[in-house]
N, C-alpha and C. Protein backbone atom coordinates (compact mmCIF):
# COMPACT_ATOMS: atom_id res chain seq x y z
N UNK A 1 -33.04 3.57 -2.22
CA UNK A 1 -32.14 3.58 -1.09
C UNK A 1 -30.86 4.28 -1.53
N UNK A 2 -30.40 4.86 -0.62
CA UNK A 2 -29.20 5.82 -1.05
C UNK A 2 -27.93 5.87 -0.17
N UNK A 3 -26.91 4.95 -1.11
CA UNK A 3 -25.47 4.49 -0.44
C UNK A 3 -24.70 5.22 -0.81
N UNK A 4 -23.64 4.81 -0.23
CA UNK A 4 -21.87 5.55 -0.33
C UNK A 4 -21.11 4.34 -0.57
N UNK A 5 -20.53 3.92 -1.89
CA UNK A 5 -19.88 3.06 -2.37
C UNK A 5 -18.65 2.65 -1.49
N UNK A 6 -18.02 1.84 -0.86
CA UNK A 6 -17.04 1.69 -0.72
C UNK A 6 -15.98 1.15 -0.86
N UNK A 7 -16.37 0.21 -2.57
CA UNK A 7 -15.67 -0.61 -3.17
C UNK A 7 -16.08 -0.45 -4.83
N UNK A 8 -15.06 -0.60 -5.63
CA UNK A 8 -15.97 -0.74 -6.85
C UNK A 8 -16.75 -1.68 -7.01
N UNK A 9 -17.66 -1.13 -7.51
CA UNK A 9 -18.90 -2.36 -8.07
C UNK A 9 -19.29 -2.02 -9.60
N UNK A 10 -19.21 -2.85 -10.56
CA UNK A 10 -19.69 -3.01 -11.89
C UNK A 10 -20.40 -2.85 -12.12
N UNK A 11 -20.32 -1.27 -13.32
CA UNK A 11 -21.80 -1.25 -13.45
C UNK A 11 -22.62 0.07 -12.45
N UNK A 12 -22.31 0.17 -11.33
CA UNK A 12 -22.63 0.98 -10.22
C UNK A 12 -21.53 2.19 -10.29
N UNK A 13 -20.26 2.25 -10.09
CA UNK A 13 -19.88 3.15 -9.16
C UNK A 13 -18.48 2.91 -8.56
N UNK A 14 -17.46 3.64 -8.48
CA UNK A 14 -16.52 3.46 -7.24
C UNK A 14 -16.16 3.69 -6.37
N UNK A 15 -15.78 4.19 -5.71
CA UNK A 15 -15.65 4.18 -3.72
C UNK A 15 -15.69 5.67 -3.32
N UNK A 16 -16.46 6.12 -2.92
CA UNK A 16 -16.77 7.17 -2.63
C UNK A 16 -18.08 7.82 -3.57
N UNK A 17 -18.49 7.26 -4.35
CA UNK A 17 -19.76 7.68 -4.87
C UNK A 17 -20.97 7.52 -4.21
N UNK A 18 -22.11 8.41 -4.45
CA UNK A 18 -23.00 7.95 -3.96
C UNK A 18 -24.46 7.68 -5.07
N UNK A 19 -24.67 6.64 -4.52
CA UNK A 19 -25.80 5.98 -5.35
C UNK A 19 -26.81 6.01 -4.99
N UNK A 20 -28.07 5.42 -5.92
CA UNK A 20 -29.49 5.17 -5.34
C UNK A 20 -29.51 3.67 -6.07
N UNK A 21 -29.88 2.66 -5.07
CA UNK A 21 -30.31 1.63 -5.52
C UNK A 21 -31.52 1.30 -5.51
N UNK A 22 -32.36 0.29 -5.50
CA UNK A 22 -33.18 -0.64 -5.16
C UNK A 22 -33.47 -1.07 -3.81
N UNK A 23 -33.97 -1.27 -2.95
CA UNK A 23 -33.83 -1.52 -1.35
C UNK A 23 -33.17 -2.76 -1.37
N UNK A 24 -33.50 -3.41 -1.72
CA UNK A 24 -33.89 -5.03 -1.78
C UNK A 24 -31.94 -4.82 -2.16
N UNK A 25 -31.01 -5.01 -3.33
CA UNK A 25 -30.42 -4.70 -4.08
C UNK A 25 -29.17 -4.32 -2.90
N UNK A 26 -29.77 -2.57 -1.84
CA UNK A 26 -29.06 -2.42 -1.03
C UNK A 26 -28.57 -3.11 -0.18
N UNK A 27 -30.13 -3.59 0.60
CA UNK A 27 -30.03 -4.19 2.04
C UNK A 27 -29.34 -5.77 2.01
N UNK A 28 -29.65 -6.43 0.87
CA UNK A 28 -29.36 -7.77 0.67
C UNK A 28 -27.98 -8.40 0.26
N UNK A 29 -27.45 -7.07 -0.58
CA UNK A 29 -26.29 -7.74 -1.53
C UNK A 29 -24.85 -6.42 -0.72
N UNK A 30 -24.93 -5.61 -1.25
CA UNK A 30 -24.05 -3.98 -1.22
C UNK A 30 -23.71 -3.96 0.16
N UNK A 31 -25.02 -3.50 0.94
CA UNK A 31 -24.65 -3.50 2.19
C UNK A 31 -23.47 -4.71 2.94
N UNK A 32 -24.27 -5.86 3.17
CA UNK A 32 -23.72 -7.11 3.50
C UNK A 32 -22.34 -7.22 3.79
N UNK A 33 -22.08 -7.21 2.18
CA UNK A 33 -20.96 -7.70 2.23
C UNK A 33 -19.72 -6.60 1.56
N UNK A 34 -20.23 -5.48 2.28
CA UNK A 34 -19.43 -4.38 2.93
C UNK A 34 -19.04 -3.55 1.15
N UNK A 35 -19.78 -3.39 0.53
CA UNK A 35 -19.40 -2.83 -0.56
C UNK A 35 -19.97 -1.41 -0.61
N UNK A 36 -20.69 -1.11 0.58
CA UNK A 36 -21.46 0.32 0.25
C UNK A 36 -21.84 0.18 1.72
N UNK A 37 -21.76 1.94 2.37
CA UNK A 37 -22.82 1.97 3.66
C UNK A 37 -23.70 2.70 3.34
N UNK A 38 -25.08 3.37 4.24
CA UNK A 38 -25.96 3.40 4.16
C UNK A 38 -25.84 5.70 4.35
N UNK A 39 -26.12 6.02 3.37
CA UNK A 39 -26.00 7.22 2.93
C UNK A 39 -26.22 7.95 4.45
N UNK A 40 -25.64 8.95 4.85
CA UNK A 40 -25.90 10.07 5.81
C UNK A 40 -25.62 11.13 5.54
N UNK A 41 -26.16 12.05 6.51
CA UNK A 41 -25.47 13.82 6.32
C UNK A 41 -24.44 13.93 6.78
N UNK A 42 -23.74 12.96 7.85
CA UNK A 42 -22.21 12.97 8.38
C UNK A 42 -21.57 12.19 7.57
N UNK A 43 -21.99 11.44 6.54
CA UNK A 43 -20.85 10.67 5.49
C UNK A 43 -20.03 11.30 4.28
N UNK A 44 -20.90 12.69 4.37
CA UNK A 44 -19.97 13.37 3.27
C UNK A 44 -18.22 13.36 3.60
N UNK A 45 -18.04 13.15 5.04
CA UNK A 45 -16.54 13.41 5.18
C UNK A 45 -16.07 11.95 4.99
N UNK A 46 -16.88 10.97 5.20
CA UNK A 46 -16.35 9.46 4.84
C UNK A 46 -16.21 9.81 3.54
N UNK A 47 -16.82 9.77 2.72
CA UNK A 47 -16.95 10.29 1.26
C UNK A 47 -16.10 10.87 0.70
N UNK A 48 -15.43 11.50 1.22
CA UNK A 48 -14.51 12.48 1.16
C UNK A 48 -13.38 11.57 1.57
N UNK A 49 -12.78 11.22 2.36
CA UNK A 49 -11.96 10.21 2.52
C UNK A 49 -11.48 8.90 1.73
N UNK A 50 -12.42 8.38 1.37
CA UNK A 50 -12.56 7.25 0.73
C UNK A 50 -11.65 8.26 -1.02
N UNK A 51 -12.49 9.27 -1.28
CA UNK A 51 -12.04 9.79 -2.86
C UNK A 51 -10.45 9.71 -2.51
N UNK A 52 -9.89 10.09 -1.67
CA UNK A 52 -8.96 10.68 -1.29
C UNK A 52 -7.58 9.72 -1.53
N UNK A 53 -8.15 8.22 -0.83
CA UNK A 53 -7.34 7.31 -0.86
C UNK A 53 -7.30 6.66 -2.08
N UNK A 54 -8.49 6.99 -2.92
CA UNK A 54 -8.10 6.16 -4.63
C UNK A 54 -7.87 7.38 -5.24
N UNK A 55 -7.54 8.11 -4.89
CA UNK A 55 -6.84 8.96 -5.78
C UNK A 55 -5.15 8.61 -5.50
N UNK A 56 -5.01 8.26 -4.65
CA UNK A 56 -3.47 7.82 -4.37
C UNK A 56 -3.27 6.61 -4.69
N UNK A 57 -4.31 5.67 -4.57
CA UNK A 57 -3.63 4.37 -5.31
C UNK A 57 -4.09 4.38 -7.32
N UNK A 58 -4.96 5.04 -7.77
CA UNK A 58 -4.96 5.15 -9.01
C UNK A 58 -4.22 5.87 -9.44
N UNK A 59 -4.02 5.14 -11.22
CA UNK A 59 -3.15 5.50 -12.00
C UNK A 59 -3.69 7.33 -12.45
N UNK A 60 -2.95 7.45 -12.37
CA UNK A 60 -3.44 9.56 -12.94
C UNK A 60 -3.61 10.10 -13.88
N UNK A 61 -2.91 9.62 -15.31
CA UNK A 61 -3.23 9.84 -16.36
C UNK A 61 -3.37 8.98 -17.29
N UNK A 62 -3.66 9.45 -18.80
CA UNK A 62 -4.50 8.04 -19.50
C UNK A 62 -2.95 7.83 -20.48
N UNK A 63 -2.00 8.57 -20.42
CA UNK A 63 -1.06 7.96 -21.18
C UNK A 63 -0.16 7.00 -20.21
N UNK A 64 -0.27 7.53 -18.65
CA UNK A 64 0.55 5.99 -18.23
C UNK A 64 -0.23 4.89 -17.81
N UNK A 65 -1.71 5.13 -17.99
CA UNK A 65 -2.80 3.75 -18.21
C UNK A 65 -1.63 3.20 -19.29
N UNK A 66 -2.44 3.78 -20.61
CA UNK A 66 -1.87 2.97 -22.14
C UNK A 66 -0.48 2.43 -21.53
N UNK A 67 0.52 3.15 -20.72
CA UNK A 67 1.83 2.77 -21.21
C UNK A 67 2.00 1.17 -20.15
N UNK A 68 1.13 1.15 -18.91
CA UNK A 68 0.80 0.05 -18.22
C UNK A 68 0.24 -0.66 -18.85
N UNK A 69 -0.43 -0.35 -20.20
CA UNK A 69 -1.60 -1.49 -20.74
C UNK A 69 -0.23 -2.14 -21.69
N UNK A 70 0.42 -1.27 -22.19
CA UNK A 70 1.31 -2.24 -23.07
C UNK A 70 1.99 -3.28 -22.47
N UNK A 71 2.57 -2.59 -20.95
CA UNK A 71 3.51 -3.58 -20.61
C UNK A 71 2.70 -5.05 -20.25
N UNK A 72 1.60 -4.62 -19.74
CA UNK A 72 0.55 -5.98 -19.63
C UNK A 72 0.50 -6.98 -20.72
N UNK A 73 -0.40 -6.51 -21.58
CA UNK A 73 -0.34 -7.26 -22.81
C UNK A 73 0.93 -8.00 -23.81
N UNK A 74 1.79 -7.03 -23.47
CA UNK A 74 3.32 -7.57 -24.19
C UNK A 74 3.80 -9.34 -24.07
N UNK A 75 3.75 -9.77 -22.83
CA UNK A 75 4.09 -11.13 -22.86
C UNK A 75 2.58 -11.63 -21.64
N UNK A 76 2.92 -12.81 -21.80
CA UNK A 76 2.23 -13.73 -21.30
C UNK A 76 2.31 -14.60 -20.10
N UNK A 77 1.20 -14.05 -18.74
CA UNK A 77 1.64 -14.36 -17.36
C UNK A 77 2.02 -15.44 -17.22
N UNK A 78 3.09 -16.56 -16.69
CA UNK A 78 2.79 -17.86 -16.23
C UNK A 78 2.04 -17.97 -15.08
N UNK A 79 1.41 -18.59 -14.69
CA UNK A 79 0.95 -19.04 -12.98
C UNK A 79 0.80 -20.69 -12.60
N UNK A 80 1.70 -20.91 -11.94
CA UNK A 80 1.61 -22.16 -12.05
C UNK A 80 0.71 -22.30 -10.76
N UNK A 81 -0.08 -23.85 -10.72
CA UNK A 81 -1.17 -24.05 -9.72
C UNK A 81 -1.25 -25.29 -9.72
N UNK A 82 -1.67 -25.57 -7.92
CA UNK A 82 -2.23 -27.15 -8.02
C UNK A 82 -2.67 -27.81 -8.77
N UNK A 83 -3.14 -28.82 -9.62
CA UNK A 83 -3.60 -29.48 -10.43
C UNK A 83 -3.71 -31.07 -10.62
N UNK A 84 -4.76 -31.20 -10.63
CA UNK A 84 -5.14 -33.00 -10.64
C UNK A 84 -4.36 -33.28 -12.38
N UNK A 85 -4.44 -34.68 -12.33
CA UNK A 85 -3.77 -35.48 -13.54
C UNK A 85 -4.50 -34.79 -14.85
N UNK A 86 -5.87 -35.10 -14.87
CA UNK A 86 -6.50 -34.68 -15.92
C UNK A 86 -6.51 -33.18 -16.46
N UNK A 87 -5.78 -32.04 -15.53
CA UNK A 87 -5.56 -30.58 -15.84
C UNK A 87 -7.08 -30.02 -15.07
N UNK A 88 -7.74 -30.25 -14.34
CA UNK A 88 -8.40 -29.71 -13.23
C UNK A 88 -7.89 -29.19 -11.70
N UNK A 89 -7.83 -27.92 -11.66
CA UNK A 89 -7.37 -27.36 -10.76
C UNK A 89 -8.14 -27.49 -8.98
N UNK A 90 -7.42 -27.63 -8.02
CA UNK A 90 -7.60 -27.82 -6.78
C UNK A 90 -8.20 -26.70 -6.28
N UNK A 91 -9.33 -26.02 -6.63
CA UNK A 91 -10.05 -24.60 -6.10
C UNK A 91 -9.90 -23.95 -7.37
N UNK A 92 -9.60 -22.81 -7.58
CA UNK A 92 -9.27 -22.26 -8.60
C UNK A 92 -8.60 -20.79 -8.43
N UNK A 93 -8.05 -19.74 -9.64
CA UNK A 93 -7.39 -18.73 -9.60
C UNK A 93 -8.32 -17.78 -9.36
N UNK A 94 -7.80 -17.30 -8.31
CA UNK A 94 -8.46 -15.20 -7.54
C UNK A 94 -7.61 -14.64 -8.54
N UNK A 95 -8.32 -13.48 -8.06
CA UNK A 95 -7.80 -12.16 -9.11
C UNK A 95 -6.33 -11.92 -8.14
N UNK A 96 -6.18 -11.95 -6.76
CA UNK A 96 -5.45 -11.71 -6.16
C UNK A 96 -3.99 -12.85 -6.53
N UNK A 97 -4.35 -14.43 -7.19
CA UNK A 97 -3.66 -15.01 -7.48
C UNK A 97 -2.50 -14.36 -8.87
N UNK A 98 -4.01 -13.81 -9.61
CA UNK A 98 -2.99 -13.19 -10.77
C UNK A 98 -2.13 -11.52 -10.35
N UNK A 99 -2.82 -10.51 -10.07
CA UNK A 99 -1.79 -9.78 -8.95
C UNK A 99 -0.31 -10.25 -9.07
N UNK A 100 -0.45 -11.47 -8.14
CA UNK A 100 0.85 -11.60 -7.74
C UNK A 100 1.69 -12.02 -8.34
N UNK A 101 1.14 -13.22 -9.74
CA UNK A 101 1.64 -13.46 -10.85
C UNK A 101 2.47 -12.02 -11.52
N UNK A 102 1.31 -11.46 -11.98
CA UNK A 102 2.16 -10.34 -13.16
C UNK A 102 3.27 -9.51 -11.96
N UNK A 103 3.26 -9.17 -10.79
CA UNK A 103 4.44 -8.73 -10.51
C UNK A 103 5.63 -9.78 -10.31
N UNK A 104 5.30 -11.27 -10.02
CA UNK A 104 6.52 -12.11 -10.18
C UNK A 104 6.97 -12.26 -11.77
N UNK A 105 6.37 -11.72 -12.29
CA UNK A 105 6.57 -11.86 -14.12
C UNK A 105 7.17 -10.59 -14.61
N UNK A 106 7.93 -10.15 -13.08
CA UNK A 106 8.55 -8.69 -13.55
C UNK A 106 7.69 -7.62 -14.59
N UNK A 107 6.53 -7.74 -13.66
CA UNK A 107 5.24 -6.83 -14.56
C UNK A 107 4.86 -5.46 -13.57
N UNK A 108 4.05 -4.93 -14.04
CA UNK A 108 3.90 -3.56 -12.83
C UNK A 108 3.13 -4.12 -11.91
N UNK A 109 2.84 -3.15 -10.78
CA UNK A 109 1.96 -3.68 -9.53
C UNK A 109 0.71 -3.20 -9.95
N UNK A 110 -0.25 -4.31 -9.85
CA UNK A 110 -1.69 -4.30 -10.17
C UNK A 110 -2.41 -4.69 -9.07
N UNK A 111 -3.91 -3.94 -9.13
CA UNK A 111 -4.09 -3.98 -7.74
C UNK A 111 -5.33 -4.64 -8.03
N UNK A 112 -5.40 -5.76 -6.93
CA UNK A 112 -6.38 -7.18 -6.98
C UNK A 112 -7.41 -6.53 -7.14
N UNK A 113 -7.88 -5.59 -6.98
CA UNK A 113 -9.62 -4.96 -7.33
C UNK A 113 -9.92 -4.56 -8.63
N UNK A 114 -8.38 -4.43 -9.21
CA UNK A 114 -8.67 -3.89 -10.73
C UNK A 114 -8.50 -5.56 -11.47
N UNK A 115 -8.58 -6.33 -11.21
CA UNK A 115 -8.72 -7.40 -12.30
C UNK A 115 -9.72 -8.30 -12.30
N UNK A 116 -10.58 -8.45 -13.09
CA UNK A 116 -11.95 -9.13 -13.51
C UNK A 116 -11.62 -10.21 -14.31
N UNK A 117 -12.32 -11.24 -13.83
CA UNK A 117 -12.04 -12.58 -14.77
C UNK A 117 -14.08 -12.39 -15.45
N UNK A 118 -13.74 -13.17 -17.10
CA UNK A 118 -14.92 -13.02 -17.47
C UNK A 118 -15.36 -14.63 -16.59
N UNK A 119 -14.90 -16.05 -16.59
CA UNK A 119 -15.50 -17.20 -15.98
C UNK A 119 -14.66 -17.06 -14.95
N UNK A 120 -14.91 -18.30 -13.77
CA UNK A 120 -13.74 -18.50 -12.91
C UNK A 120 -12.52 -19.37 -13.50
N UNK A 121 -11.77 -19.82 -13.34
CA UNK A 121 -10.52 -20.49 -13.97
C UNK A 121 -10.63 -21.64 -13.35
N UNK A 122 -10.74 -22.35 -13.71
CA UNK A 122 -10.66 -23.93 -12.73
C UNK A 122 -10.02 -25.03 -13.84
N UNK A 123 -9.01 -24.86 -14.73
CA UNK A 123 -8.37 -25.45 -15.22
C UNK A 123 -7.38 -24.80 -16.34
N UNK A 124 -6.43 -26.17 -16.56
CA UNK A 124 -4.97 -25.53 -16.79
C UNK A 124 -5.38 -25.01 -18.33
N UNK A 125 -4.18 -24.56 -19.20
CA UNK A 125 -4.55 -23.99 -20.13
C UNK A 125 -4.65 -22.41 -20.63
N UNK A 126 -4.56 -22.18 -21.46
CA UNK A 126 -4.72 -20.45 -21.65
C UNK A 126 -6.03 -19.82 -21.30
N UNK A 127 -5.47 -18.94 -20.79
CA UNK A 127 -7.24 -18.31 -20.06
C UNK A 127 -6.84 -16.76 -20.47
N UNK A 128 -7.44 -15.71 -20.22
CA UNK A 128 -7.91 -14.29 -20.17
C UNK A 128 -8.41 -13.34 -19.34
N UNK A 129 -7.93 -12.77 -18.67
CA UNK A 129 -8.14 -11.75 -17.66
C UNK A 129 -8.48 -10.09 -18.45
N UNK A 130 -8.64 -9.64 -17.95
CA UNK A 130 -8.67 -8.12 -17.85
C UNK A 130 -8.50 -7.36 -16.84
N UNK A 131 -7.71 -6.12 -16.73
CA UNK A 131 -7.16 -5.23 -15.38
C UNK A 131 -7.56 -4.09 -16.14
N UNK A 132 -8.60 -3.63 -15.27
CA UNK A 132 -9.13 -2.02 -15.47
C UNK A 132 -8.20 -0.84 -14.62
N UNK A 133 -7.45 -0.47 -15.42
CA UNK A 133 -6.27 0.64 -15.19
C UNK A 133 -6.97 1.81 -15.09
N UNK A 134 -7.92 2.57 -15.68
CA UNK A 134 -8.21 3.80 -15.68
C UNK A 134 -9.53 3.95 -16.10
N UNK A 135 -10.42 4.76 -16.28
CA UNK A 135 -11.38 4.72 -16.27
C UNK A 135 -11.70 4.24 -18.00
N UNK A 136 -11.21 4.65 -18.89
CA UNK A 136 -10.91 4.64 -20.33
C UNK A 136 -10.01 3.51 -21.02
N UNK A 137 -9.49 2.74 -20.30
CA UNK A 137 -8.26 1.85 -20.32
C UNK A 137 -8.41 0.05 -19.76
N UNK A 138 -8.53 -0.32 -20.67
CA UNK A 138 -8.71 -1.59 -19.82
C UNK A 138 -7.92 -3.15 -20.68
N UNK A 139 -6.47 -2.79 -19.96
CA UNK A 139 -5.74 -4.55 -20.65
C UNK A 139 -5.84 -5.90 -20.44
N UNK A 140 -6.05 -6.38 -21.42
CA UNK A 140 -6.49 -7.91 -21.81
C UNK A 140 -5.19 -8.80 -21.42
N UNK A 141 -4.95 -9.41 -20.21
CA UNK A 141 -3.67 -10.14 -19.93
C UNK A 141 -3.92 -11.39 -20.32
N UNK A 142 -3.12 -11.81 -20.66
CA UNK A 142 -3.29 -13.51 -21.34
C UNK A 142 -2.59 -14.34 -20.55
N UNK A 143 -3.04 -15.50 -19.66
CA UNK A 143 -2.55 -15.87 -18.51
C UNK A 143 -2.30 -17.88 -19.41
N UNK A 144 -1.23 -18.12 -19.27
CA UNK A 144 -0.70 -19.19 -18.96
C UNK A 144 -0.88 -20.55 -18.11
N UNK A 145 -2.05 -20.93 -17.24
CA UNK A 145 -1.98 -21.33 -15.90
C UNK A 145 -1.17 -23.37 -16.50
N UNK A 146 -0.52 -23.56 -15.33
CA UNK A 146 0.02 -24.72 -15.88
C UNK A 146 -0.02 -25.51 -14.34
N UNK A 147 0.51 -26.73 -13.99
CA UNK A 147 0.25 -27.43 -13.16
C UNK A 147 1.44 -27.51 -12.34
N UNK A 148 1.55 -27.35 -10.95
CA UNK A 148 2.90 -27.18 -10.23
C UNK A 148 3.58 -28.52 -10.43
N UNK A 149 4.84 -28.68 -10.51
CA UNK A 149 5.95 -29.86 -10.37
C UNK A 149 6.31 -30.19 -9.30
């Protein structure tokens, strides 16, 4: 089956690429839940569009990746969050939660699609993120999460 990405997906591809999957793979997962449409001869200009707009929100070169990766890594996000007595969190942290962290941490603006958690976070304690800046570039943020007062 043969899509047009319209989100990054791991592993696959990013937004404006076009792929061949699996049917099953397409129709079930990609498609769905809006991460890819379904390849045409009139999508080359979607295709085209889509490149267009991550080229304006991505970073452009690999030395102001690195120079974003330092400022990342340099200190250590706080995020403070709901939390039961025992340090179990009330839902847990989105990528979009941390986002908003590192820019209240007087950090650069990172954009909720570029940050991957390896587990979900569902309790307090030091945890580990990663924000894929560039294609070559990818900083290890060290997140803080603690329990609101």
């Amino acid at each position: 089956m043969k899509l047009i990405l319209t989100h990054e997906v791991s592993g696959l591809g990013t937004p404006g690429d076009v792929v061949e999957v699996k049917d099953g793979y397409g129709r079930n997962y990609l498609v769905p839940r809006g991460l890819a449409t379904t390849w045409s001869k009139g999508g080359e200009k979607q295709v085209t569009a889509i490149r267009k707009a991550r080229k304006a929100r991505e970073i452009a070169t690999l030395d102001e990746a690195n120079s974003v990766k330092q400022k990342l890594e340099a200190k250590p996000v706080r995020l403070a969050v709901r939390a039961g007595g025992s340090g179990r969190l009330f839902g847990a942290v989105t990528p979009a939660d941390i986002a908003d962290a590192i820019v209240a941490a007087e950090g650069p603006k990172v954009d909720r699609r570029k940050v991957e958690l390896p587990q979900p976070i569902k309790t307090t304690g030091d945890h580990t993120a990663y924000v894929r800046l560039h294609a070559d570039v990818q900083a290890k943020v060290t997140l803080k999460v603690v329990a609101e007062s």
